[in-house]
C-alpha atoms as a PDB file:
ATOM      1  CA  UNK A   1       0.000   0.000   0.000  1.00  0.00           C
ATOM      2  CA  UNK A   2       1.824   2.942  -1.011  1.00  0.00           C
ATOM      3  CA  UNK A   3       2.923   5.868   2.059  1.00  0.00           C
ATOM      4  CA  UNK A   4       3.859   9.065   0.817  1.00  0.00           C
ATOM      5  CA  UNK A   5       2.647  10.965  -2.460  1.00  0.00           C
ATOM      6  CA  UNK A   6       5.665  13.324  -2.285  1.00  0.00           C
ATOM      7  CA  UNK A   7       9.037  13.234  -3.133  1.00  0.00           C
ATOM      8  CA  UNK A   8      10.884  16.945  -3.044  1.00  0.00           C
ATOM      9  CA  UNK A   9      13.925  16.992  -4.963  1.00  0.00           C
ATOM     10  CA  UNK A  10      16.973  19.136  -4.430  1.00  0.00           C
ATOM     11  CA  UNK A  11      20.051  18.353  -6.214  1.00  0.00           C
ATOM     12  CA  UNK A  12      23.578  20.212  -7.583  1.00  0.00           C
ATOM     13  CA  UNK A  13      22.807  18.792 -11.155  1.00  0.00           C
ATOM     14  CA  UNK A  14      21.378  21.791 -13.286  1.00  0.00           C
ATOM     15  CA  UNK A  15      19.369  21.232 -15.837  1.00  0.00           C
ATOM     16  CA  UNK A  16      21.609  20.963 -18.876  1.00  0.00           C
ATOM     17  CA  UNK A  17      22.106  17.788 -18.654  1.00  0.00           C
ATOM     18  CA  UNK A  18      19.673  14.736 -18.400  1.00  0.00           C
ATOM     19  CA  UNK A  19      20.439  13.623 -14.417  1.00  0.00           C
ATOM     20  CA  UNK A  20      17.447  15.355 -13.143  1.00  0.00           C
ATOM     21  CA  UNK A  21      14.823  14.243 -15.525  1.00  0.00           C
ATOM     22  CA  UNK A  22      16.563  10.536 -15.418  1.00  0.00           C
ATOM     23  CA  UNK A  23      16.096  10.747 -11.807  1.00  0.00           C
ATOM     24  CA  UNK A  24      12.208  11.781 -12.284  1.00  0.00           C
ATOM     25  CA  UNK A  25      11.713   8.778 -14.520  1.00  0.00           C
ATOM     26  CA  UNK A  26      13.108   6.015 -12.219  1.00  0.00           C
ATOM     27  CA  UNK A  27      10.599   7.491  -9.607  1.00  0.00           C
ATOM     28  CA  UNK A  28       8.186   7.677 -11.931  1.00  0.00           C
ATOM     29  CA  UNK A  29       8.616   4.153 -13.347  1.00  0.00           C
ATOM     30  CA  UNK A  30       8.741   2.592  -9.444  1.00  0.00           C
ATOM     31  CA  UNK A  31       5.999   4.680  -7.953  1.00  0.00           C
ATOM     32  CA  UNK A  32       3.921   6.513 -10.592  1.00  0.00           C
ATOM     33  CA  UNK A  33       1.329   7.816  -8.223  1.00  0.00           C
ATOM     34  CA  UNK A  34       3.858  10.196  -6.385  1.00  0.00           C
ATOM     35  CA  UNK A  35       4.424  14.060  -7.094  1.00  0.00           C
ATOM     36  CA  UNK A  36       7.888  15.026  -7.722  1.00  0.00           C
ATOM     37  CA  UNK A  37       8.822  18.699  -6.109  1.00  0.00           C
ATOM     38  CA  UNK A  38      11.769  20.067  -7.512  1.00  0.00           C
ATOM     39  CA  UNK A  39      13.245  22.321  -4.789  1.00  0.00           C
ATOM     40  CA  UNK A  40      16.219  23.289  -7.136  1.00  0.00           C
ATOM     41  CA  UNK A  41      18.970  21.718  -8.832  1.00  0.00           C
ATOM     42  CA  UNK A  42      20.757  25.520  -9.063  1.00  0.00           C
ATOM     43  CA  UNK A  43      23.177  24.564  -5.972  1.00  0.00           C
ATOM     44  CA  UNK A  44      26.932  24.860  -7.102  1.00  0.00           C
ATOM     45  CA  UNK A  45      28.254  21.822  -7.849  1.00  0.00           C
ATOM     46  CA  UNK A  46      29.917  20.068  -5.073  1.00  0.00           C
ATOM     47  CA  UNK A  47      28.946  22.549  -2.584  1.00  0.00           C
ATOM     48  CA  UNK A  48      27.638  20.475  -0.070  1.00  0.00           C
ATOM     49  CA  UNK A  49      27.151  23.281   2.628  1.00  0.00           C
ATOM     50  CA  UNK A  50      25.103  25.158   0.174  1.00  0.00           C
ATOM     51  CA  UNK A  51      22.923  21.976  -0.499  1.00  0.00           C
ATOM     52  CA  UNK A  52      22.629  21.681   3.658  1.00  0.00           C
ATOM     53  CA  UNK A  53      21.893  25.638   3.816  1.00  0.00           C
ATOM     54  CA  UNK A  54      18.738  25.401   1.099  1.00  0.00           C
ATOM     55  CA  UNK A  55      17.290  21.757   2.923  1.00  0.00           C
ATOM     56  CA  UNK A  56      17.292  23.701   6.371  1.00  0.00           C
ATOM     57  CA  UNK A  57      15.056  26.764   4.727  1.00  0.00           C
ATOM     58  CA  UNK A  58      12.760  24.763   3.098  1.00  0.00           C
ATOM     59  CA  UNK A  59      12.271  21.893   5.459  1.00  0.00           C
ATOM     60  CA  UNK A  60       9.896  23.045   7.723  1.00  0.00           C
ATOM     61  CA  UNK A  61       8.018  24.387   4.710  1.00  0.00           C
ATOM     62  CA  UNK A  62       8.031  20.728   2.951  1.00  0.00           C
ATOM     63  CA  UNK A  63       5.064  18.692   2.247  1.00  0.00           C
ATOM     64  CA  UNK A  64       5.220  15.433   4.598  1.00  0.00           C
ATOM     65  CA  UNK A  65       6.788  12.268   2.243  1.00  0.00           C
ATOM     66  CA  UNK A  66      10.342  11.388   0.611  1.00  0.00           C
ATOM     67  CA  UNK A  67      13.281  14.583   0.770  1.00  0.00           C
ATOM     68  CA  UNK A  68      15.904  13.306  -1.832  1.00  0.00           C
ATOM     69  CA  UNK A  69      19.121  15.910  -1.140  1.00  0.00           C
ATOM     70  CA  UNK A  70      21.566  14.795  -3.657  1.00  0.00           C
ATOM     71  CA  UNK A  71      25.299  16.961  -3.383  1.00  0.00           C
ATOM     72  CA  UNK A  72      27.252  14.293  -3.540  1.00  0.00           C
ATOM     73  CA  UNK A  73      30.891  15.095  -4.162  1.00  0.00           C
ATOM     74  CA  UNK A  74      32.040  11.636  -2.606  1.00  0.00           C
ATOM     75  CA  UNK A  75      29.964   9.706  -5.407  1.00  0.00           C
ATOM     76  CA  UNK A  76      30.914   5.993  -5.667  1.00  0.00           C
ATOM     77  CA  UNK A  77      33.607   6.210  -2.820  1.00  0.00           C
ATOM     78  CA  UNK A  78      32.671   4.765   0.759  1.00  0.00           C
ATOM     79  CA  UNK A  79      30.548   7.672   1.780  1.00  0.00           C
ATOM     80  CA  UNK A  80      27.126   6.120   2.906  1.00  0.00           C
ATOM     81  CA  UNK A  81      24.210   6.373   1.856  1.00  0.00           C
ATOM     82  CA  UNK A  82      21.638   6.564   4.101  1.00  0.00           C
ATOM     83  CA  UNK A  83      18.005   7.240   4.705  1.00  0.00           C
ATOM     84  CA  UNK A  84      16.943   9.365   8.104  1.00  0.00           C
ATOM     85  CA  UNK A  85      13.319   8.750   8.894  1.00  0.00           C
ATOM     86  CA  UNK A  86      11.777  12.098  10.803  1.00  0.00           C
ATOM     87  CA  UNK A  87       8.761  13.337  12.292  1.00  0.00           C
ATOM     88  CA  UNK A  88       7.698   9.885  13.769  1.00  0.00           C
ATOM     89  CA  UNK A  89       7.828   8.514  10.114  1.00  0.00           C
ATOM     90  CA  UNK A  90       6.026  11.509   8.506  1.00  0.00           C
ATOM     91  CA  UNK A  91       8.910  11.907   6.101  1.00  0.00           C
ATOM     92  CA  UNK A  92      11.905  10.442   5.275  1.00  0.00           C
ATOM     93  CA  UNK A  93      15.491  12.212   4.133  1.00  0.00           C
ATOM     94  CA  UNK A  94      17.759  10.185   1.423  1.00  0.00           C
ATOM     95  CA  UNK A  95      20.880  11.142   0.333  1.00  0.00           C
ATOM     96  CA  UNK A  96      24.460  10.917   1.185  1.00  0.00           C
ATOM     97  CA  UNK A  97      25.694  11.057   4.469  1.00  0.00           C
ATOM     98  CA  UNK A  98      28.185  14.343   4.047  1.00  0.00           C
ATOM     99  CA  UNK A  99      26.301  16.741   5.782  1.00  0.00           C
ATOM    100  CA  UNK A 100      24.147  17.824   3.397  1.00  0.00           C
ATOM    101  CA  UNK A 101      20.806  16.602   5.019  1.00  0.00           C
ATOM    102  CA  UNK A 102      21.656  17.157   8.163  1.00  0.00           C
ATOM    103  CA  UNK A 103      20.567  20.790   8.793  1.00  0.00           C
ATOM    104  CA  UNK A 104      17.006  19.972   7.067  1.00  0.00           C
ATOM    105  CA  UNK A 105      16.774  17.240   9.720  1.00  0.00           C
ATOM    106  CA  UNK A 106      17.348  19.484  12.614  1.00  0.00           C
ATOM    107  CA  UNK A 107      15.068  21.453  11.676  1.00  0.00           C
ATOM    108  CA  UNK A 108      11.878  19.180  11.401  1.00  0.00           C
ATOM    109  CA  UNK A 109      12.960  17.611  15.002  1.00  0.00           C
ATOM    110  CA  UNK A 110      16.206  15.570  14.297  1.00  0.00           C
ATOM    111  CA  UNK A 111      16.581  11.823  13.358  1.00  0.00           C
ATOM    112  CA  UNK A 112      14.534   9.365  14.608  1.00  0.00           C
ATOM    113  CA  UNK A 113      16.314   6.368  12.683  1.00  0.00           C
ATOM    114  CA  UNK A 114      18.430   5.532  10.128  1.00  0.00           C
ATOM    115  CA  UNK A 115      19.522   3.042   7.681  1.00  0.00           C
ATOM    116  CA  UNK A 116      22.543   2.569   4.789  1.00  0.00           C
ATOM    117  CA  UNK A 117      21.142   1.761   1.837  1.00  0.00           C
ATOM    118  CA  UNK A 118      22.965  -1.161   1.200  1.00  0.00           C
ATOM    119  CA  UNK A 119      20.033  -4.052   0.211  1.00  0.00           C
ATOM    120  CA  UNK A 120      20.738  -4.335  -3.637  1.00  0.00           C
ATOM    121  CA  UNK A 121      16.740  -5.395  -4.093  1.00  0.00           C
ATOM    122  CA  UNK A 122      15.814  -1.618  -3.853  1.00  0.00           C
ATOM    123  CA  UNK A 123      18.447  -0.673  -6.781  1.00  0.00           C
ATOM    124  CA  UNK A 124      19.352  -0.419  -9.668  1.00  0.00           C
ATOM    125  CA  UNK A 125      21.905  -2.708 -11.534  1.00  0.00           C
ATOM    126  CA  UNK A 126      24.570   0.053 -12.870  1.00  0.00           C
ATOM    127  CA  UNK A 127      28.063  -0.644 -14.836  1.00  0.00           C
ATOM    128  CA  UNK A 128      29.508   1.863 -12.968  1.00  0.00           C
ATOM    129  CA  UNK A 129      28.675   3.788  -9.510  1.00  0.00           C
ATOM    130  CA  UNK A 130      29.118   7.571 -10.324  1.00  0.00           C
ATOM    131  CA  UNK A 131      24.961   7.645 -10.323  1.00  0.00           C
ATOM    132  CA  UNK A 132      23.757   7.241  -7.354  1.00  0.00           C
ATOM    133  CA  UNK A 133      21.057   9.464  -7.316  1.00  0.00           C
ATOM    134  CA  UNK A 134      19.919   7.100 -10.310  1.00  0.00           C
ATOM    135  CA  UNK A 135      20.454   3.743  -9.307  1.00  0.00           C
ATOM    136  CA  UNK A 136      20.225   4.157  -5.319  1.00  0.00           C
ATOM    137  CA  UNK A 137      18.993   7.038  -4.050  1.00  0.00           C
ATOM    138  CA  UNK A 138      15.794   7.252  -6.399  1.00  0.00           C
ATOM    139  CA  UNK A 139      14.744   3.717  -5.921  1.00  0.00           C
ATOM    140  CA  UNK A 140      15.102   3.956  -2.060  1.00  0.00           C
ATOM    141  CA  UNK A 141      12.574   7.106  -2.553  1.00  0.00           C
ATOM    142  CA  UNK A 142      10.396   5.229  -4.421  1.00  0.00           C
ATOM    143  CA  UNK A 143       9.787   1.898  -2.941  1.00  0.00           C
ATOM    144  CA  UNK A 144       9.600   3.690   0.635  1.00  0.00           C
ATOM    145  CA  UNK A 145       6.730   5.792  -1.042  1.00  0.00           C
ATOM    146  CA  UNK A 146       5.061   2.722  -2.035  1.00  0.00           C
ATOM    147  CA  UNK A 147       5.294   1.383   1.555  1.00  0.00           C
ATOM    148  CA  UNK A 148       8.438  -0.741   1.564  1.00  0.00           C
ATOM    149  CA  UNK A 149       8.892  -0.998   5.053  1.00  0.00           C
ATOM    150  CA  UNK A 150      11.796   1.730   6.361  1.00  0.00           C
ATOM    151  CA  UNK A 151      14.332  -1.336   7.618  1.00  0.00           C
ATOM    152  CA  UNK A 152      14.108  -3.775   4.470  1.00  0.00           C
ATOM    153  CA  UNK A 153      16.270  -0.394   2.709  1.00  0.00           C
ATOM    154  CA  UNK A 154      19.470  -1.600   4.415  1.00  0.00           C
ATOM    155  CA  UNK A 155      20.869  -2.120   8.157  1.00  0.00           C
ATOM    156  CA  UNK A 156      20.200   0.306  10.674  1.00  0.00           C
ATOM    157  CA  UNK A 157      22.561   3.025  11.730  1.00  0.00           C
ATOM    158  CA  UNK A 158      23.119   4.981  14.800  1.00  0.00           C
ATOM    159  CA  UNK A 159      22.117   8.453  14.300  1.00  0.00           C
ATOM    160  CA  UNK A 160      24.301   9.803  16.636  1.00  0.00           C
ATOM    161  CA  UNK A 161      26.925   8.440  13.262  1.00  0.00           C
ATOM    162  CA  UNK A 162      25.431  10.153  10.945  1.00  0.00           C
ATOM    163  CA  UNK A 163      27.506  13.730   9.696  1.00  0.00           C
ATOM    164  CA  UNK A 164      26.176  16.759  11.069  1.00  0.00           C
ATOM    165  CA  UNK A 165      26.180  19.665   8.835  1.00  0.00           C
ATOM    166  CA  UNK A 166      29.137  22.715   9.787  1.00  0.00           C
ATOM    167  CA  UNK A 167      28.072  26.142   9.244  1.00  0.00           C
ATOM    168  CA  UNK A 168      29.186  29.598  10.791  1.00  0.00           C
ATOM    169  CA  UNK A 169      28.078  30.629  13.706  1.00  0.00           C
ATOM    170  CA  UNK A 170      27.660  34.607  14.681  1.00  0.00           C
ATOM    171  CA  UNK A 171      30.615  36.489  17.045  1.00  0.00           C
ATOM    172  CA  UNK A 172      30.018  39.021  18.909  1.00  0.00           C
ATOM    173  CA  UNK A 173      33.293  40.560  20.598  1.00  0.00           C
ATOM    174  CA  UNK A 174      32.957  43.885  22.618  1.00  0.00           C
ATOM    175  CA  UNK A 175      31.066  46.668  20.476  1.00  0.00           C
ATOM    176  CA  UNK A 176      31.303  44.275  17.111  1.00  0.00           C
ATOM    177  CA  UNK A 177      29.341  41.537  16.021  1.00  0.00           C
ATOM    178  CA  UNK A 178      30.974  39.297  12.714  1.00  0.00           C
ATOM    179  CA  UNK A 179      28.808  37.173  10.422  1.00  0.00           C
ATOM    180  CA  UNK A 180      28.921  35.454   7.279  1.00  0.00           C
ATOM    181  CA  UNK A 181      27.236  35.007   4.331  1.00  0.00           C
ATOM    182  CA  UNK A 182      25.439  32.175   3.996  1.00  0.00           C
ATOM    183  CA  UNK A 183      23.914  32.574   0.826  1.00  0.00           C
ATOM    184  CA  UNK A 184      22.524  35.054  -1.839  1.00  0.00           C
ATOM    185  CA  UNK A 185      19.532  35.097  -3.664  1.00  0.00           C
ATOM    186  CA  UNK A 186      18.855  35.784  -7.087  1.00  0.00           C
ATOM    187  CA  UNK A 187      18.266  39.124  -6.287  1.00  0.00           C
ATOM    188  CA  UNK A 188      21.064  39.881  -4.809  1.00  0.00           C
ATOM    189  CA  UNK A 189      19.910  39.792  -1.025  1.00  0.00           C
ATOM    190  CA  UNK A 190      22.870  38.435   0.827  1.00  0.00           C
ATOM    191  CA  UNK A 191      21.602  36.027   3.772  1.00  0.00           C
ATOM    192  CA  UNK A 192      23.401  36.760   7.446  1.00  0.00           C
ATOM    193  CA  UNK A 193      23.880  34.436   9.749  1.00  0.00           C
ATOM    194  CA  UNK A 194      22.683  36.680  12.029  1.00  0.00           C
ATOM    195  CA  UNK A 195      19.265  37.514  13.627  1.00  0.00           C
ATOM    196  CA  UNK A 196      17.592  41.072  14.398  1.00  0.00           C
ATOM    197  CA  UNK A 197      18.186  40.433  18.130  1.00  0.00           C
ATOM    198  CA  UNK A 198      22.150  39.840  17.803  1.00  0.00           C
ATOM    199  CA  UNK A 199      22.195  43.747  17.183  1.00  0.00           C
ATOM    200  CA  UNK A 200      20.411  44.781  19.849  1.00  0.00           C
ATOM    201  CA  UNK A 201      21.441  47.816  21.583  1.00  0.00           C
ATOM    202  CA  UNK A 202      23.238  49.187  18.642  1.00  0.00           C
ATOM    203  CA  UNK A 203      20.707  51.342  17.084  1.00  0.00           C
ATOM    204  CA  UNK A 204      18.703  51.220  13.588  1.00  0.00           C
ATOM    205  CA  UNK A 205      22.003  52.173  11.735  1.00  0.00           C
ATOM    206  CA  UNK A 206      25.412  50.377  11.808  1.00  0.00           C
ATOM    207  CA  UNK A 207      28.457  50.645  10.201  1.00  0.00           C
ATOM    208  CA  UNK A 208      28.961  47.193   8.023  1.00  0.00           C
ATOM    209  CA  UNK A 209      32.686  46.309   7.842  1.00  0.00           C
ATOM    210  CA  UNK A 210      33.312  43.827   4.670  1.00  0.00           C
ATOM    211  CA  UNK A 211      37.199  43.198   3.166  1.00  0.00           C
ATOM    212  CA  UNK A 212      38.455  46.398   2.701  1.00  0.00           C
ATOM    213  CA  UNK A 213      35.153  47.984   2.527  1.00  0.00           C
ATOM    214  CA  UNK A 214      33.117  50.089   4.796  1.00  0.00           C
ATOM    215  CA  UNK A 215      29.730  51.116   4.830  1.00  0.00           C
ATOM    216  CA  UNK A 216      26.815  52.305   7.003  1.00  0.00           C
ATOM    217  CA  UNK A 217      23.607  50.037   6.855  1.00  0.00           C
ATOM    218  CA  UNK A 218      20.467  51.050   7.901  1.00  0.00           C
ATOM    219  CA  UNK A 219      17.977  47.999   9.820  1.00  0.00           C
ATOM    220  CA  UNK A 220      14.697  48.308   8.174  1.00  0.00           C
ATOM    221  CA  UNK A 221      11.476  46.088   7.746  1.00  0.00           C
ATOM    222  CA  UNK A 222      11.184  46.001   4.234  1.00  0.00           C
ATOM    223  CA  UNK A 223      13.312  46.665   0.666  1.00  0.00           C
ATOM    224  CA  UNK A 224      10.875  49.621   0.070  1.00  0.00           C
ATOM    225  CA  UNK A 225      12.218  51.227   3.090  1.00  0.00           C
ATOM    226  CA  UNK A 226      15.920  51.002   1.834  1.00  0.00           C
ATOM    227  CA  UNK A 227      16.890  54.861   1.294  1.00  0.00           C
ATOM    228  CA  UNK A 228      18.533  55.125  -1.929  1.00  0.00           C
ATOM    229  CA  UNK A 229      22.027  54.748  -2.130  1.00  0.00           C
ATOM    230  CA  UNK A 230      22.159  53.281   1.327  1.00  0.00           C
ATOM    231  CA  UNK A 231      22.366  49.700   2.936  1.00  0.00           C
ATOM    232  CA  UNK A 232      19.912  47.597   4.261  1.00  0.00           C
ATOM    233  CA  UNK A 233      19.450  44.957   7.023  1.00  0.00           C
ATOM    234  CA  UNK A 234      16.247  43.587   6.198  1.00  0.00           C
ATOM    235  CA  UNK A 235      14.527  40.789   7.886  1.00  0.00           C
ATOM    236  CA  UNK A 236      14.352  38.159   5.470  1.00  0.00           C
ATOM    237  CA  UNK A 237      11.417  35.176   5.029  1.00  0.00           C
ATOM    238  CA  UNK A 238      13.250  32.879   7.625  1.00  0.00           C
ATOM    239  CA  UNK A 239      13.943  35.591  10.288  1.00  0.00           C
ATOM    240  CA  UNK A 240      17.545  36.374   9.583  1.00  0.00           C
ATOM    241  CA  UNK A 241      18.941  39.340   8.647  1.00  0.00           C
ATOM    242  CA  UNK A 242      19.992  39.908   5.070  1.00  0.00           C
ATOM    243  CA  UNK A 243      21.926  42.934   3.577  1.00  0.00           C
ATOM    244  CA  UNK A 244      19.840  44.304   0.875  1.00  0.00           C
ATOM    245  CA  UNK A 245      19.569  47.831  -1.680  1.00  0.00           C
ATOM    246  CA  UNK A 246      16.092  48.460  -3.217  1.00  0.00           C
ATOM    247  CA  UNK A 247      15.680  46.809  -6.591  1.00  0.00           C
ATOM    248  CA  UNK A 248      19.227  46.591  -6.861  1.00  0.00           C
ATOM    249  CA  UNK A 249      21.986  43.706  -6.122  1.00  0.00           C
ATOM    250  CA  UNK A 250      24.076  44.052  -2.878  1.00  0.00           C
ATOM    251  CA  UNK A 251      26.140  41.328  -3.774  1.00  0.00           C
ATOM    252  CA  UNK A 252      26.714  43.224  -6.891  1.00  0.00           C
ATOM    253  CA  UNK A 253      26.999  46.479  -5.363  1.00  0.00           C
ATOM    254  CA  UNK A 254      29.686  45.519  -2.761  1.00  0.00           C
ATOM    255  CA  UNK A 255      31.792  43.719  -5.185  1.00  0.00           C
ATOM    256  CA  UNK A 256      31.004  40.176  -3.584  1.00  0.00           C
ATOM    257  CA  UNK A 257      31.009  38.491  -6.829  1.00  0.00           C
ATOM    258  CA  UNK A 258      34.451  38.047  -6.909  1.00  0.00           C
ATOM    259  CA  UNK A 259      36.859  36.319  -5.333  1.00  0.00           C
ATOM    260  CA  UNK A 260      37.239  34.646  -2.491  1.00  0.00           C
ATOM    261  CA  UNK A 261      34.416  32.613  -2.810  1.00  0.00           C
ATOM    262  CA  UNK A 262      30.871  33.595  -1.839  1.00  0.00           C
ATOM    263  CA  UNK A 263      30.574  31.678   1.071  1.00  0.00           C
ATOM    264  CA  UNK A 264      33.625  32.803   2.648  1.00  0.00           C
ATOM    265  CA  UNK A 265      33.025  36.613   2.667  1.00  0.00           C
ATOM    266  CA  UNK A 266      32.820  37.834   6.145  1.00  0.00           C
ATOM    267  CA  UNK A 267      31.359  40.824   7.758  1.00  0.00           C
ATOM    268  CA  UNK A 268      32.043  42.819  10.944  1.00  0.00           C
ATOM    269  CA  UNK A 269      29.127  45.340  12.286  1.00  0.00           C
ATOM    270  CA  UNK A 270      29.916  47.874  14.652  1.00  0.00           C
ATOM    271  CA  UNK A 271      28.213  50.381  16.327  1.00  0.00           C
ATOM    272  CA  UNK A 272      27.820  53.434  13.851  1.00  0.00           C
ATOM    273  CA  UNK A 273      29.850  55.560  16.389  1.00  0.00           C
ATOM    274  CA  UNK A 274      32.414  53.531  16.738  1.00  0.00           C
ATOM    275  CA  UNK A 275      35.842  54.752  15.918  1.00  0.00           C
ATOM    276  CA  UNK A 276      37.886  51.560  15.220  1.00  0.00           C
ATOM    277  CA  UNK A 277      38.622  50.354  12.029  1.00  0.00           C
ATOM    278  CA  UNK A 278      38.751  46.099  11.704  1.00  0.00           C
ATOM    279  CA  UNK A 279      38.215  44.010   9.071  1.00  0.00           C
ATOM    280  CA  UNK A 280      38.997  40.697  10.351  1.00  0.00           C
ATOM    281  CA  UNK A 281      36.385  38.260  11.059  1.00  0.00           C
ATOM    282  CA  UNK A 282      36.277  34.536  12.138  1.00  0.00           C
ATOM    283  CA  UNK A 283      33.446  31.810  12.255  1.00  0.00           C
ATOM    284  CA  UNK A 284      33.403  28.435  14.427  1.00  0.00           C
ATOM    285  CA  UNK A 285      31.864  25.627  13.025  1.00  0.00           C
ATOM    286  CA  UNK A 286      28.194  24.784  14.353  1.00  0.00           C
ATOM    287  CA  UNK A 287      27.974  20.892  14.632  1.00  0.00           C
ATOM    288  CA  UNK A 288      24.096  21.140  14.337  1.00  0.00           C
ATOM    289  CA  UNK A 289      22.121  24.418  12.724  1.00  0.00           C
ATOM    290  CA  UNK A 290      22.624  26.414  15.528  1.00  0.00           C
ATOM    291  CA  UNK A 291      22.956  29.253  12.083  1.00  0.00           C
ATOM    292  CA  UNK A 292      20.595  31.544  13.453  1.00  0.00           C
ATOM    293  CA  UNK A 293      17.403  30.501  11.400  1.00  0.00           C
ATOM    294  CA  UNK A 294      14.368  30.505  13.232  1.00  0.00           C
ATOM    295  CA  UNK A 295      14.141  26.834  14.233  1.00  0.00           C
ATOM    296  CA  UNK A 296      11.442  24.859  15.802  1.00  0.00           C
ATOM    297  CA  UNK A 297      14.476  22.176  16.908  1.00  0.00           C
ATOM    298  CA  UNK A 298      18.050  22.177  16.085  1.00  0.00           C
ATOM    299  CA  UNK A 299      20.711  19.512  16.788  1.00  0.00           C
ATOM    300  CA  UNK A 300      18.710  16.406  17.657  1.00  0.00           C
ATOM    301  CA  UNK A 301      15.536  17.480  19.974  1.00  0.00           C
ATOM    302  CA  UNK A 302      12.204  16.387  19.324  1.00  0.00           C
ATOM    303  CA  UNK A 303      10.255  19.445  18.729  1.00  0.00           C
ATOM    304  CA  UNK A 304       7.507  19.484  15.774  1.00  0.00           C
ATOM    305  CA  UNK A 305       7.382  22.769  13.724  1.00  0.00           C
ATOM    306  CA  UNK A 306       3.860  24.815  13.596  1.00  0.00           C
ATOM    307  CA  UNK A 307       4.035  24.949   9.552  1.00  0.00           C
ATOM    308  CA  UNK A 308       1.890  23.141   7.408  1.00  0.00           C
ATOM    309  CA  UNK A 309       4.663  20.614   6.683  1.00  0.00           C
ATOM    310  CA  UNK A 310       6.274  17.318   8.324  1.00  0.00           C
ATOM    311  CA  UNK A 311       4.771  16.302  12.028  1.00  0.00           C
ATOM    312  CA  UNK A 312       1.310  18.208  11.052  1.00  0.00           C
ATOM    313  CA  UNK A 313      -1.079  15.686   9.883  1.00  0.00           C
ATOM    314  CA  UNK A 314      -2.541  12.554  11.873  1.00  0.00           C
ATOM    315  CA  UNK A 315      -0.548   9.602  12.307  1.00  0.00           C
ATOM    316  CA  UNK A 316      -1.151   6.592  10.541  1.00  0.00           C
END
């Protein structure tokens, strides 16, 4: 009797070439009454924080069934591959274990179990084992929506094995506070790790500290409110702060499409009046998603989310 209707899809494939659609067809083929959701296949390729970062907005947000997260820059190596049931068996994350599902699972109440998918009756025969998401991962998404029972997959693992996900946590050091990016939109809006409360007590503008840049930044509730040719600190859709111009790119504007690296920029706020100059910044890694986004659970508690997504609808 088939479980879930829904599989939501995220992957670091694009769409030039045929991996996604092959991926929709072995669903398709195994369980044709489910609904594939493709989240996006736009994360860089091999960028397996990135991958992690999108799973932990969306989660929460998710219809309840099969999340297939595929970044998977260990392909064919010894990396496991596992599936992470949630949510009291609501839904179910496959993918590899690298980290990349782990911040989606903290955030719809952690693991409850796990297995490797290592029974070769749920996969695919394959000449070589560079596809995973074709010959493992999809059929593990497939026969679980059609009611395969979780434990025929493979033999259980302890979720305390599992990789977490690392991602940068906020500083704050005397009258500065340091963030990072953790990612940018297509409009340019360049997500903080870094809620509106980490600035309390320094006032509705601050002076943003980025490279050899400085600027002033205003905090304000909406791009509208952005005063041209200044910098905002808006409050994005998942309650973190995200610098921002009005119908105009601030990762354009500040020059953070070049090098280093996106992910790696850093920036330092301090209170507007103060007078010393820094541009150094530093980030710890967060073993769970302790990244500042508004989070009914993070790390491994058992808290259910108040969205209309996994842990809402009655038991079976």
């Amino acid at each position: 009797m088939p479980r879930y209707d829904t599989v939501s899809f995220l992957s670091d494939f694009g769409t030039d070439d045929e991996f996604v659609g092959v991926v929709k067809s072995v669903i398709r083929n195994l369980a044709p009454q489910v609904t594939v959701i493709d989240l996006t296949h736009g994360i860089p390729p091999f960028d397996v924080k990135a991958g992690g970062l999108a799973l932990a907005r969306a989660s929460q947000y998710l219809a309840p069934g099969v999340v297939l997260g595929v970044v998977d820059p260990g392909v064919g190596t010894d990396r496991r591959a596992v599936a992470i049931e949630v949510a009291g068996g609501d839904g179910v994350f496959v993918g590899p274990d690298n980290g990349v599902l782990a911040s989606g699972v903290a955030m719809v109440g952690g693991a409850d179990r796990a297995v490797a998918l290592t029974n070769p009756d749920y996969q695919l025969a394959a000449a070589g084992a560079t596809f995973a998401a074709r010959d493992v991962f999809a059929p593990a998404a497939a026969h679980l929506a059609n009611g395969v029972p979780f434990d025929e997959l493979g033999e259980a693992v302890d979720v305390n094995s599992l990789l977490p996900g690392v991602l940068p946590v906020m500083e704050r050091v005397g009258d500065e506070v340091k963030a990072e990016v953790l990612w940018v939109d297509r409009f340019g809006n360049a997500q903080l790790n870094l809620g509106v409360d980490d600035l309390e007590g320094f006032g509705e503008v601050v002076t943003v500290r980025f490279g050899a840049g400085v600027r002033r930044a205003r905090v304000v509730p909406a791009y509208g409110d952005i005063p041209r040719g200044e910098i905002g600190l808006v409050v994005d859709s998942y309650g973190l702060l995200a610098i921002s111009l009005d119908r105009q790119s601030a990762f354009v504007e500040l020059g953070l499409d070049v090098a280093p690296p996106r992910w790696c920029w850093r920036f330092c706020w301090a209170r507007s009046s103060s007078p010393r100059p820094s541009n150094s910044c530093s980030s710890r890694g967060d073993p769970g998603f302790a990244g500042r986004l508004p989070s009914p659970a993070v790390g491994r508690h058992r808290v259910r989310p108040e969205t209309s997504g996994f842990g809402t609808r009655p038991r079976r």
